[in-house]
C-alpha atoms as a PDB file:
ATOM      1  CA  UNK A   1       0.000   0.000   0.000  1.00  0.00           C
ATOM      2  CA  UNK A   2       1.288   3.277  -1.161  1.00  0.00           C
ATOM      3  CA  UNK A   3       1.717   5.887   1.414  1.00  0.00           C
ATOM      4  CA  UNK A   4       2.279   9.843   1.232  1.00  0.00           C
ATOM      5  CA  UNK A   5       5.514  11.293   1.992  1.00  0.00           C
ATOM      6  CA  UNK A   6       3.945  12.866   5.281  1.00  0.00           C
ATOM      7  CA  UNK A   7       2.805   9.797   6.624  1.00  0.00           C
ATOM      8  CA  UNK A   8       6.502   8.450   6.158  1.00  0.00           C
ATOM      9  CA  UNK A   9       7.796  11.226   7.532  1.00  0.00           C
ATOM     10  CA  UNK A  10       6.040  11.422  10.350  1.00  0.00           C
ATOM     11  CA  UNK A  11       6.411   7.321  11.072  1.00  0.00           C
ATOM     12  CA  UNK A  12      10.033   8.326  10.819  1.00  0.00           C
ATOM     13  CA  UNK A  13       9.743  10.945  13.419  1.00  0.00           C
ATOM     14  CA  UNK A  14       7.593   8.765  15.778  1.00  0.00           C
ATOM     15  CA  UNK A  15      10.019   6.220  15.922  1.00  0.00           C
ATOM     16  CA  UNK A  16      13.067   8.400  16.236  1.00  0.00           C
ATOM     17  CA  UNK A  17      11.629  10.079  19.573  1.00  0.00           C
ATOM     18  CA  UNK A  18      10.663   6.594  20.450  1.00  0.00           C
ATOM     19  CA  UNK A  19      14.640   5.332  19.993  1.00  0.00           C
ATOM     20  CA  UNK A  20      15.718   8.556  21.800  1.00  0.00           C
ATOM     21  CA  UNK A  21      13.304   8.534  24.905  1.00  0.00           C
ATOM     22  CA  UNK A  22      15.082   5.002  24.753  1.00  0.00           C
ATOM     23  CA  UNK A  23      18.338   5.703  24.841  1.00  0.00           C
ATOM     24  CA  UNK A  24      18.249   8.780  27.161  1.00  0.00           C
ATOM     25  CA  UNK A  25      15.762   6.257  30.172  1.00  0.00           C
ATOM     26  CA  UNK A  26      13.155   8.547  29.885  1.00  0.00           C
ATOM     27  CA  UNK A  27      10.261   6.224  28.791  1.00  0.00           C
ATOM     28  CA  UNK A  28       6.923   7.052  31.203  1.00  0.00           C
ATOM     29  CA  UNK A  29       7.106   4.743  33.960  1.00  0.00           C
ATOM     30  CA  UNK A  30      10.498   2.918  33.980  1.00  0.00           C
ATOM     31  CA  UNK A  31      11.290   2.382  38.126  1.00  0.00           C
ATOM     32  CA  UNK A  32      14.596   4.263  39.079  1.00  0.00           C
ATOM     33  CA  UNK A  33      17.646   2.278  39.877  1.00  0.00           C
ATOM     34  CA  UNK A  34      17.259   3.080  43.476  1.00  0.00           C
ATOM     35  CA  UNK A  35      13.467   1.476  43.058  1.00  0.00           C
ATOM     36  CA  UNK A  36      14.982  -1.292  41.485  1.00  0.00           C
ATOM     37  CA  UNK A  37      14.940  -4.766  43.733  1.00  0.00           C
ATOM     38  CA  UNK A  38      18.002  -6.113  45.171  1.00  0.00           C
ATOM     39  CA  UNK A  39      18.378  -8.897  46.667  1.00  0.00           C
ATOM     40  CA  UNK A  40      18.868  -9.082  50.447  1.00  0.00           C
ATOM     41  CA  UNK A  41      22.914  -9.635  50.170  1.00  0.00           C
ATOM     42  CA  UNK A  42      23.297  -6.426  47.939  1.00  0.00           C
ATOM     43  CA  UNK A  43      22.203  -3.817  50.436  1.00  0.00           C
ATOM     44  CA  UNK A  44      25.016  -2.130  51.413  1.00  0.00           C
ATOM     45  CA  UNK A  45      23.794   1.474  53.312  1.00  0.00           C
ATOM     46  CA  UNK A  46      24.116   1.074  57.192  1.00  0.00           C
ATOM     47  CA  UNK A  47      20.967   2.834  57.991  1.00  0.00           C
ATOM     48  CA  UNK A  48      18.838   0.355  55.584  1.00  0.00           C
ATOM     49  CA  UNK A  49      20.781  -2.057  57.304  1.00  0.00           C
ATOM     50  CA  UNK A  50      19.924  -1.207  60.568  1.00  0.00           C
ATOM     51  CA  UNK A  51      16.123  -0.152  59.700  1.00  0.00           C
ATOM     52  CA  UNK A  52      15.641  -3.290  59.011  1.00  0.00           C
ATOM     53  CA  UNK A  53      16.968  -5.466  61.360  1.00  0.00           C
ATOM     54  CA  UNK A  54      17.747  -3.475  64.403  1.00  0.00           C
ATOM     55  CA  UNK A  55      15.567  -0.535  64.652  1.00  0.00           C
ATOM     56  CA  UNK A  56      12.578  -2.200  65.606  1.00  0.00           C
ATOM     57  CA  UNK A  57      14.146  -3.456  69.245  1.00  0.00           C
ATOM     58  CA  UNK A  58      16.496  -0.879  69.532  1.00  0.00           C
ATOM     59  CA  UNK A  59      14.900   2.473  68.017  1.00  0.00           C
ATOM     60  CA  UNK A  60      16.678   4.534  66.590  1.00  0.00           C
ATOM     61  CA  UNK A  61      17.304   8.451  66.525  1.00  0.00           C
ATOM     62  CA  UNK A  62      13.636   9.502  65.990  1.00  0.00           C
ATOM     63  CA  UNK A  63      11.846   6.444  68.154  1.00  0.00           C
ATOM     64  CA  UNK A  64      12.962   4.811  71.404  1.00  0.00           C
ATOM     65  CA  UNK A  65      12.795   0.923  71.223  1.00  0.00           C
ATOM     66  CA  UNK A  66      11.309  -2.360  73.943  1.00  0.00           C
ATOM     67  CA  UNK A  67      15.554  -2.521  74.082  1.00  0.00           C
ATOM     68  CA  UNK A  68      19.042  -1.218  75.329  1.00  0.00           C
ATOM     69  CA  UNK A  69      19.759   1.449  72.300  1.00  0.00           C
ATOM     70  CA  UNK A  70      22.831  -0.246  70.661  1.00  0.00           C
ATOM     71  CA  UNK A  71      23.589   3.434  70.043  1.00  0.00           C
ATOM     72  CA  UNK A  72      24.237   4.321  73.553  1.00  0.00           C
ATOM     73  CA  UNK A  73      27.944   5.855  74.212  1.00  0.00           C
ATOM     74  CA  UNK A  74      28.563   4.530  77.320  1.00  0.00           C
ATOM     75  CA  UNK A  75      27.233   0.747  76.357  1.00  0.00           C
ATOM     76  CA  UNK A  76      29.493   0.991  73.124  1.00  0.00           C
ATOM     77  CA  UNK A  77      32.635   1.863  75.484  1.00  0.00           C
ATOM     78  CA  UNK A  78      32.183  -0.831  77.707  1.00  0.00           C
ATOM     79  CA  UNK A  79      31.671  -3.955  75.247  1.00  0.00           C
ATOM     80  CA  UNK A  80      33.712  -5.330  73.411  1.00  0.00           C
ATOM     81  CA  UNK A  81      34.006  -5.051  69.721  1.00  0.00           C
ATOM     82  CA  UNK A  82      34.642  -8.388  69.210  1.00  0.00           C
ATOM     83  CA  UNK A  83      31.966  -9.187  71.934  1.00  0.00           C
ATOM     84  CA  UNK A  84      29.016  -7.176  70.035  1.00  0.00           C
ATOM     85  CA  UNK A  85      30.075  -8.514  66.940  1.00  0.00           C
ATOM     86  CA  UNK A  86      29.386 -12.002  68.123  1.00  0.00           C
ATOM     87  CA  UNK A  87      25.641 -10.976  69.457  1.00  0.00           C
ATOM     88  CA  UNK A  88      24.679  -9.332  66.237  1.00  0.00           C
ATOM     89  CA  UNK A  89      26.168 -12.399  64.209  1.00  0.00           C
ATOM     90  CA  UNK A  90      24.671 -14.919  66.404  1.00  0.00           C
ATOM     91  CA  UNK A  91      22.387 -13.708  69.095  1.00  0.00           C
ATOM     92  CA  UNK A  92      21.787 -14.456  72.397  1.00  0.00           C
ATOM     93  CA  UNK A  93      19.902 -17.665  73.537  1.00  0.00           C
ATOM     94  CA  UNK A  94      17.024 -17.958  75.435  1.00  0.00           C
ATOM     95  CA  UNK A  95      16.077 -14.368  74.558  1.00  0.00           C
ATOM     96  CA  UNK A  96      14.473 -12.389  72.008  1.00  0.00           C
ATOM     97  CA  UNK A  97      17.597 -11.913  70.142  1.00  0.00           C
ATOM     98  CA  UNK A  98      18.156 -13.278  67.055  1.00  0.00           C
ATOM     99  CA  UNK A  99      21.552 -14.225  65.012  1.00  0.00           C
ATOM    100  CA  UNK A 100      21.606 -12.084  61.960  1.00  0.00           C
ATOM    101  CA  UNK A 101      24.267 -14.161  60.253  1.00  0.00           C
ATOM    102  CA  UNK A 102      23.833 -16.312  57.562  1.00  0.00           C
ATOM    103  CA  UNK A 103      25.559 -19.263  59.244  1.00  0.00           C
ATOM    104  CA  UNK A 104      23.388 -18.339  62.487  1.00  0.00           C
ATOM    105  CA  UNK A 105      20.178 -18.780  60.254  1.00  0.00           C
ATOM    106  CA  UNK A 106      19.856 -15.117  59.488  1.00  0.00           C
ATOM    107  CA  UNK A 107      19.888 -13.165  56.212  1.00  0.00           C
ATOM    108  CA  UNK A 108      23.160 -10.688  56.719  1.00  0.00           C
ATOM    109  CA  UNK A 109      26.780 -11.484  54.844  1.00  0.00           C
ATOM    110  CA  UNK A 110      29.797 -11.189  57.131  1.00  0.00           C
ATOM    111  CA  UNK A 111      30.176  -7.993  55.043  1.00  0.00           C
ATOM    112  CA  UNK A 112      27.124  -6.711  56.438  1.00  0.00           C
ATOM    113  CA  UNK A 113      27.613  -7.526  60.009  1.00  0.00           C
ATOM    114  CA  UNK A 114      30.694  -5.394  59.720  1.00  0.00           C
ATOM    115  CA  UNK A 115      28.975  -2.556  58.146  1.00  0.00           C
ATOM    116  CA  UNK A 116      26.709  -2.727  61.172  1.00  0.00           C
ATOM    117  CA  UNK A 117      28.983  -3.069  63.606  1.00  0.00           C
ATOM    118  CA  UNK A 118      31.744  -0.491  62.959  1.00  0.00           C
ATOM    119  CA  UNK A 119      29.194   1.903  61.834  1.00  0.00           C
ATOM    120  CA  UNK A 120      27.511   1.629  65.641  1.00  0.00           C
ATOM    121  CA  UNK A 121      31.128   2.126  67.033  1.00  0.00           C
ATOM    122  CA  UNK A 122      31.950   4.866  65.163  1.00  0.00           C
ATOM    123  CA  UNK A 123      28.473   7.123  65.288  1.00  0.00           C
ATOM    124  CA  UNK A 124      28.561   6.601  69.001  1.00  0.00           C
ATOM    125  CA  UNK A 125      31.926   8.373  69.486  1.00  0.00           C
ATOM    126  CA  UNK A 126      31.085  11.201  66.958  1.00  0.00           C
ATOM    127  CA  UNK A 127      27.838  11.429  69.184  1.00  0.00           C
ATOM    128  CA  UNK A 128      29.690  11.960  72.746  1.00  0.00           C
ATOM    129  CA  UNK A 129      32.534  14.582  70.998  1.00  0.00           C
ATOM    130  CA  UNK A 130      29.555  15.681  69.272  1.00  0.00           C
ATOM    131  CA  UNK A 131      27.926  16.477  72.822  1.00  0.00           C
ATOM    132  CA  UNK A 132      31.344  16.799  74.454  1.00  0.00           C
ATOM    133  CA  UNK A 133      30.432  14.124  77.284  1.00  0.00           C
ATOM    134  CA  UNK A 134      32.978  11.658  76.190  1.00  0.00           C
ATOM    135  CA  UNK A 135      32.826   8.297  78.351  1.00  0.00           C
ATOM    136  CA  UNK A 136      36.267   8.192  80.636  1.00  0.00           C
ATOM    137  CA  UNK A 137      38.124   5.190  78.512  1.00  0.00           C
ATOM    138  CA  UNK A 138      39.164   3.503  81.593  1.00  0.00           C
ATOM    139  CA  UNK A 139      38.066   2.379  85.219  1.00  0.00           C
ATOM    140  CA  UNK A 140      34.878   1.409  83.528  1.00  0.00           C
ATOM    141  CA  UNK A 141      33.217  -1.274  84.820  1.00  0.00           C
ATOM    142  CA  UNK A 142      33.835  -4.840  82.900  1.00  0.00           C
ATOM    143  CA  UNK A 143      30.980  -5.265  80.410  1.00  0.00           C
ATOM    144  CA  UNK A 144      30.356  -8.562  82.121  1.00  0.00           C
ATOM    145  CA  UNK A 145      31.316 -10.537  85.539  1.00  0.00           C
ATOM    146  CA  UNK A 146      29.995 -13.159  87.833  1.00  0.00           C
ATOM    147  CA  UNK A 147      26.954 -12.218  90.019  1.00  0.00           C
ATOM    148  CA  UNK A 148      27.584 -11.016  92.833  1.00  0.00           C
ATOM    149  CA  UNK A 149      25.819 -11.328  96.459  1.00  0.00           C
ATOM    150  CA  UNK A 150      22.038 -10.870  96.387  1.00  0.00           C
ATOM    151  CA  UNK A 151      21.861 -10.095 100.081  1.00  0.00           C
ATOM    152  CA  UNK A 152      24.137  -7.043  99.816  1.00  0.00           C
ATOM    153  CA  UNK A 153      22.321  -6.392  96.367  1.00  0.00           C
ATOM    154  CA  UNK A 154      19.179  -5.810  98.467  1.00  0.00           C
ATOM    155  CA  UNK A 155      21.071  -3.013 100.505  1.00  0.00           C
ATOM    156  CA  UNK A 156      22.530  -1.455  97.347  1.00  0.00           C
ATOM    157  CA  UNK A 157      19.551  -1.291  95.174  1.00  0.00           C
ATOM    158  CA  UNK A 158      17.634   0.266  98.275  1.00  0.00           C
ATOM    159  CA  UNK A 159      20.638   2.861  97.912  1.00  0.00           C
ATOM    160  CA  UNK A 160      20.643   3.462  94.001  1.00  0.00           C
ATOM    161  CA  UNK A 161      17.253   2.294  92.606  1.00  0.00           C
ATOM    162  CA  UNK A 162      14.625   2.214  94.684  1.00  0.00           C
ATOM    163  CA  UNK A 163      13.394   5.937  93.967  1.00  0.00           C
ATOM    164  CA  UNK A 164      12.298   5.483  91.419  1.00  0.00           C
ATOM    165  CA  UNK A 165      11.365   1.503  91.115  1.00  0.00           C
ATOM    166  CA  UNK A 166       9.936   1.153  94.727  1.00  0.00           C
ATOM    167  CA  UNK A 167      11.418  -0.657  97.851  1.00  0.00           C
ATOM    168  CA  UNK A 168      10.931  -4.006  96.530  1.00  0.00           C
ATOM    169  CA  UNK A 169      11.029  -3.332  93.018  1.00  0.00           C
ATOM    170  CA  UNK A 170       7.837  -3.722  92.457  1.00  0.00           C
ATOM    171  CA  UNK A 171       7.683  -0.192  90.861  1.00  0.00           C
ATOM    172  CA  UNK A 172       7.518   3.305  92.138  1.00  0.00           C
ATOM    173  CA  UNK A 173       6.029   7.011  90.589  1.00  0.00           C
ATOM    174  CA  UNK A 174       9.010   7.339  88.060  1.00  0.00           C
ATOM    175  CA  UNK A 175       9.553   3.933  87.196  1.00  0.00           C
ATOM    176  CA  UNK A 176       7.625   0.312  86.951  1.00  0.00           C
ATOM    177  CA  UNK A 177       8.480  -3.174  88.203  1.00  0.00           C
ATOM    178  CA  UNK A 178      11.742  -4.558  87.626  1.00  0.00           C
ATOM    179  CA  UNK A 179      11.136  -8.079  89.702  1.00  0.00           C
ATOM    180  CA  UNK A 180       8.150  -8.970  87.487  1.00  0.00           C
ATOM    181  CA  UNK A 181       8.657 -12.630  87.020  1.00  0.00           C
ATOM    182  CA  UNK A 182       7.605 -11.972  83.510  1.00  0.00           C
ATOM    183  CA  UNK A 183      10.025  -9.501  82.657  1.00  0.00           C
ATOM    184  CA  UNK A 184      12.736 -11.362  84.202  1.00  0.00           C
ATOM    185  CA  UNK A 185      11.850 -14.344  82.114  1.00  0.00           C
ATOM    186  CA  UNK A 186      12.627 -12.275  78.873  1.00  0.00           C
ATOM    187  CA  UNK A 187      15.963 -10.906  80.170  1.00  0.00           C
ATOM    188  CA  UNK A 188      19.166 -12.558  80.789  1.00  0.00           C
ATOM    189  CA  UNK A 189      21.632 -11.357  83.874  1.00  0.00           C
ATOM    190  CA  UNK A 190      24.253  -9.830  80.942  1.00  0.00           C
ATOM    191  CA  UNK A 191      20.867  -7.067  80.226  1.00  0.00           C
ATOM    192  CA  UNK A 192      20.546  -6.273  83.158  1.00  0.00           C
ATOM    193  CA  UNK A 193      23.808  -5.619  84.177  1.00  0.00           C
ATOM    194  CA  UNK A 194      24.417  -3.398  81.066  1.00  0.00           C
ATOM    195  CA  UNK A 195      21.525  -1.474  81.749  1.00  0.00           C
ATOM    196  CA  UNK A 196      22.385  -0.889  85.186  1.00  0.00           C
ATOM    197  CA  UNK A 197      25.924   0.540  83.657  1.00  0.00           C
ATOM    198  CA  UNK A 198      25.043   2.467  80.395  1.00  0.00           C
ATOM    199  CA  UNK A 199      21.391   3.235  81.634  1.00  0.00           C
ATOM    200  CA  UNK A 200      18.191   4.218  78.972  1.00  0.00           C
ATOM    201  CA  UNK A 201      19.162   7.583  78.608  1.00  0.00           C
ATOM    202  CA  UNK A 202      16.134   7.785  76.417  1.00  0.00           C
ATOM    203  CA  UNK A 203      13.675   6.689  78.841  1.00  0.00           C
ATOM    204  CA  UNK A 204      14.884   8.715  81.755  1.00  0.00           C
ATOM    205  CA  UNK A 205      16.971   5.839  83.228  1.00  0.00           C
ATOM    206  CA  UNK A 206      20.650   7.319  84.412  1.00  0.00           C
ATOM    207  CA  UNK A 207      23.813   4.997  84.155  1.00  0.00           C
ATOM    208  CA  UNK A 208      25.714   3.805  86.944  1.00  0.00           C
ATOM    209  CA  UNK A 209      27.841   7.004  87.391  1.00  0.00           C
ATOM    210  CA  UNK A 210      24.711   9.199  87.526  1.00  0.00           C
ATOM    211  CA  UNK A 211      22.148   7.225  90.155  1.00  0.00           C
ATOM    212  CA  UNK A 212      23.577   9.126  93.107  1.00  0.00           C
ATOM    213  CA  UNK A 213      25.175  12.432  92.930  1.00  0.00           C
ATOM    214  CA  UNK A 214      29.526  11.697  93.100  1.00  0.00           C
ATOM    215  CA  UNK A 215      29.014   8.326  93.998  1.00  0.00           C
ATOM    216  CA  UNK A 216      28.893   5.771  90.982  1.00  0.00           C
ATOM    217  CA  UNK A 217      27.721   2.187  91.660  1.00  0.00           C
ATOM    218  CA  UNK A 218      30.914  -0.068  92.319  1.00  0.00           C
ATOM    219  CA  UNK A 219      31.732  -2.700  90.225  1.00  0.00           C
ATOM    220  CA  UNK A 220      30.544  -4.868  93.390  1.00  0.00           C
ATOM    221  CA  UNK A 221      27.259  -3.262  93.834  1.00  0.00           C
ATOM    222  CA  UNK A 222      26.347  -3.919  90.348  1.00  0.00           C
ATOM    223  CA  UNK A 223      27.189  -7.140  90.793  1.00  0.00           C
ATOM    224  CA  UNK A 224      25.215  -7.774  93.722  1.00  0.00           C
ATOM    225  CA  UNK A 225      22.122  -5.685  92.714  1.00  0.00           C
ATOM    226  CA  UNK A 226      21.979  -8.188  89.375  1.00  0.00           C
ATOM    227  CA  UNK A 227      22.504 -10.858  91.243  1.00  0.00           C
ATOM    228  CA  UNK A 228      19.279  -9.452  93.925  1.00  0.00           C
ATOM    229  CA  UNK A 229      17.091  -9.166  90.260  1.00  0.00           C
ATOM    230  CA  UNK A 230      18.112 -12.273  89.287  1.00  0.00           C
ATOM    231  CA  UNK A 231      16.974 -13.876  92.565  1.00  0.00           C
ATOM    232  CA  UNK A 232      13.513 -13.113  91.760  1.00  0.00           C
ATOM    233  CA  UNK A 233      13.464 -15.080  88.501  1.00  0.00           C
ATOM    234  CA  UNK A 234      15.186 -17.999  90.016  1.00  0.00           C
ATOM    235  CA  UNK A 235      12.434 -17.646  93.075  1.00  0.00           C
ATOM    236  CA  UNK A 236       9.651 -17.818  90.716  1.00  0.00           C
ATOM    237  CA  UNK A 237      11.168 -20.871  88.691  1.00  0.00           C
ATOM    238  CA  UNK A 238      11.806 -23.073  91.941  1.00  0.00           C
ATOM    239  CA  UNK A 239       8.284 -22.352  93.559  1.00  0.00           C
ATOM    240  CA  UNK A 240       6.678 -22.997  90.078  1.00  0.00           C
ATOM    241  CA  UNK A 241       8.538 -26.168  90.293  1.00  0.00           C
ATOM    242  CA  UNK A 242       7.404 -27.651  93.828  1.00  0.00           C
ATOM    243  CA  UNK A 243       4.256 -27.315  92.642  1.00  0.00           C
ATOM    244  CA  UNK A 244       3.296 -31.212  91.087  1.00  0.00           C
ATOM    245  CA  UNK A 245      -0.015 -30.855  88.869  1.00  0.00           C
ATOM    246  CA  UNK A 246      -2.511 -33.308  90.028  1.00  0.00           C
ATOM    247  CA  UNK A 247      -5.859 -34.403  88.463  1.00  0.00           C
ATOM    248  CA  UNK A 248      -8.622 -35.443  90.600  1.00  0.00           C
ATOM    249  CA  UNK A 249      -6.525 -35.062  93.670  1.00  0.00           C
ATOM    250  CA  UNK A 250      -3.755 -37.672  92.176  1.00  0.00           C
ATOM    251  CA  UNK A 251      -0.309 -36.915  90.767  1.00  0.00           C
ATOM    252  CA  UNK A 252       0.088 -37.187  87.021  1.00  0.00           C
END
């Protein structure tokens, strides 16, 4: 079928701007390349990184989290690199956090775990220069020990803690329970101690240097008040087991 120059022309034309819309990614709805989907392994940026693995426990700088902020200064001087490393690659048993490496059951390359880790470690200290309350590097307390004596914990959280979470713990005005049997049972003694040392600055909670005016909690007393929390749990667990479930008055 014959056809006028115009019509050629403007076939031509039509497919030109077609070719060129092409060639410069302009056509109407083509995704961007940062819309594009990558697999899990590809993601690279610490604070996708961290939005999606971390944030949701441990908040982040617009929301406070259920957790310890793993962006806390004074946590982040007294652990271990090596040591936090080793919880993000492969949790902590017999609490609610999970390994994030792949050999752990998780979806993050060793790559990634590093991104996180020495991204954490190095925002933290550009946050206390930043503030200029930088963490003393030493006589820190150890980020972890044996616990201590529960007795004398009694007397030294009376000292330190009970203004605000009550004379047995069982919560005060400024603070709730901390011997809930419940919340003990989703804790281990390693939380509690660091929370007693680096505090929840973002929920009000001071740190062990701040509970009493010039008079930090000793490396003892920490010991023994975790040890005084932790005798709760193992109450709770021992009465729950002299109790023998019977049916119709007979021992199964």
């Amino acid at each position: 079928m014959n056809q006028s120059w115009p019509t050629i022309l403007s076939t031509a034309c039509f497919a030109a701007g077609l070719l060129g819309m092409a060639g410069c990614d302009q056509l109407p709805g083509k995704p961007k390349e940062s819309d594009r989907w990558q697999p899990p392994e590809a993601v690279k940026d610490f604070k996708a990184l961290f939005a999606t693995n971390c944030s949701a426990c441990h908040g982040d700088d617009v929301s406070i989290g259920p957790t310890l902020s793993v962006q806390n200064p004074l946590y982040l001087s007294v652990v271990p690199k090596d040591v936090l490393r080793k919880i993000i690659a492969d949790g902590i048993k017999q609490t609610g956090m999970p390994g994030f490496a792949k050999s752990s059951g998780g979806d993050l390359t060793d790559e990634q775990i590093d991104i996180l880790l020495n991204n954490l470690v190095s925002k933290a200290a550009n946050q206390t220069e930043d503030s200029g309350k930088n963490p003393p590097s030493t006589n820190l307390p150890a980020y972890s020990a044996p616990l201590g004596d529960s007795t004398r914990g009694s007397e030294a959280y009376n000292q330190y803690c009970a203004s605000c979470h009550g004379q047995a713990g069982q919560g005060g005005e400024k603070a709730g329970s901390i011997v809930n049997p419940d919340y003990l049972h989703l804790v281990s003694d390693q939380y509690l101690r660091s929370v007693i040392v680096a505090g929840r600055p973002e929920l009000g909670m001071p740190n062990y240097q701040q509970f009493v005016k010039d008079h930090p909690i000793s490396p003892e007393d920490i010991a023994n008040i975790v040890a005084w929390l932790a005798s709760h749990r193992h109450a709770t667990e021992e009465a729950n087991a002299a109790v023998s479930p019977t049916v119709n008055g007979s021992s199964q």
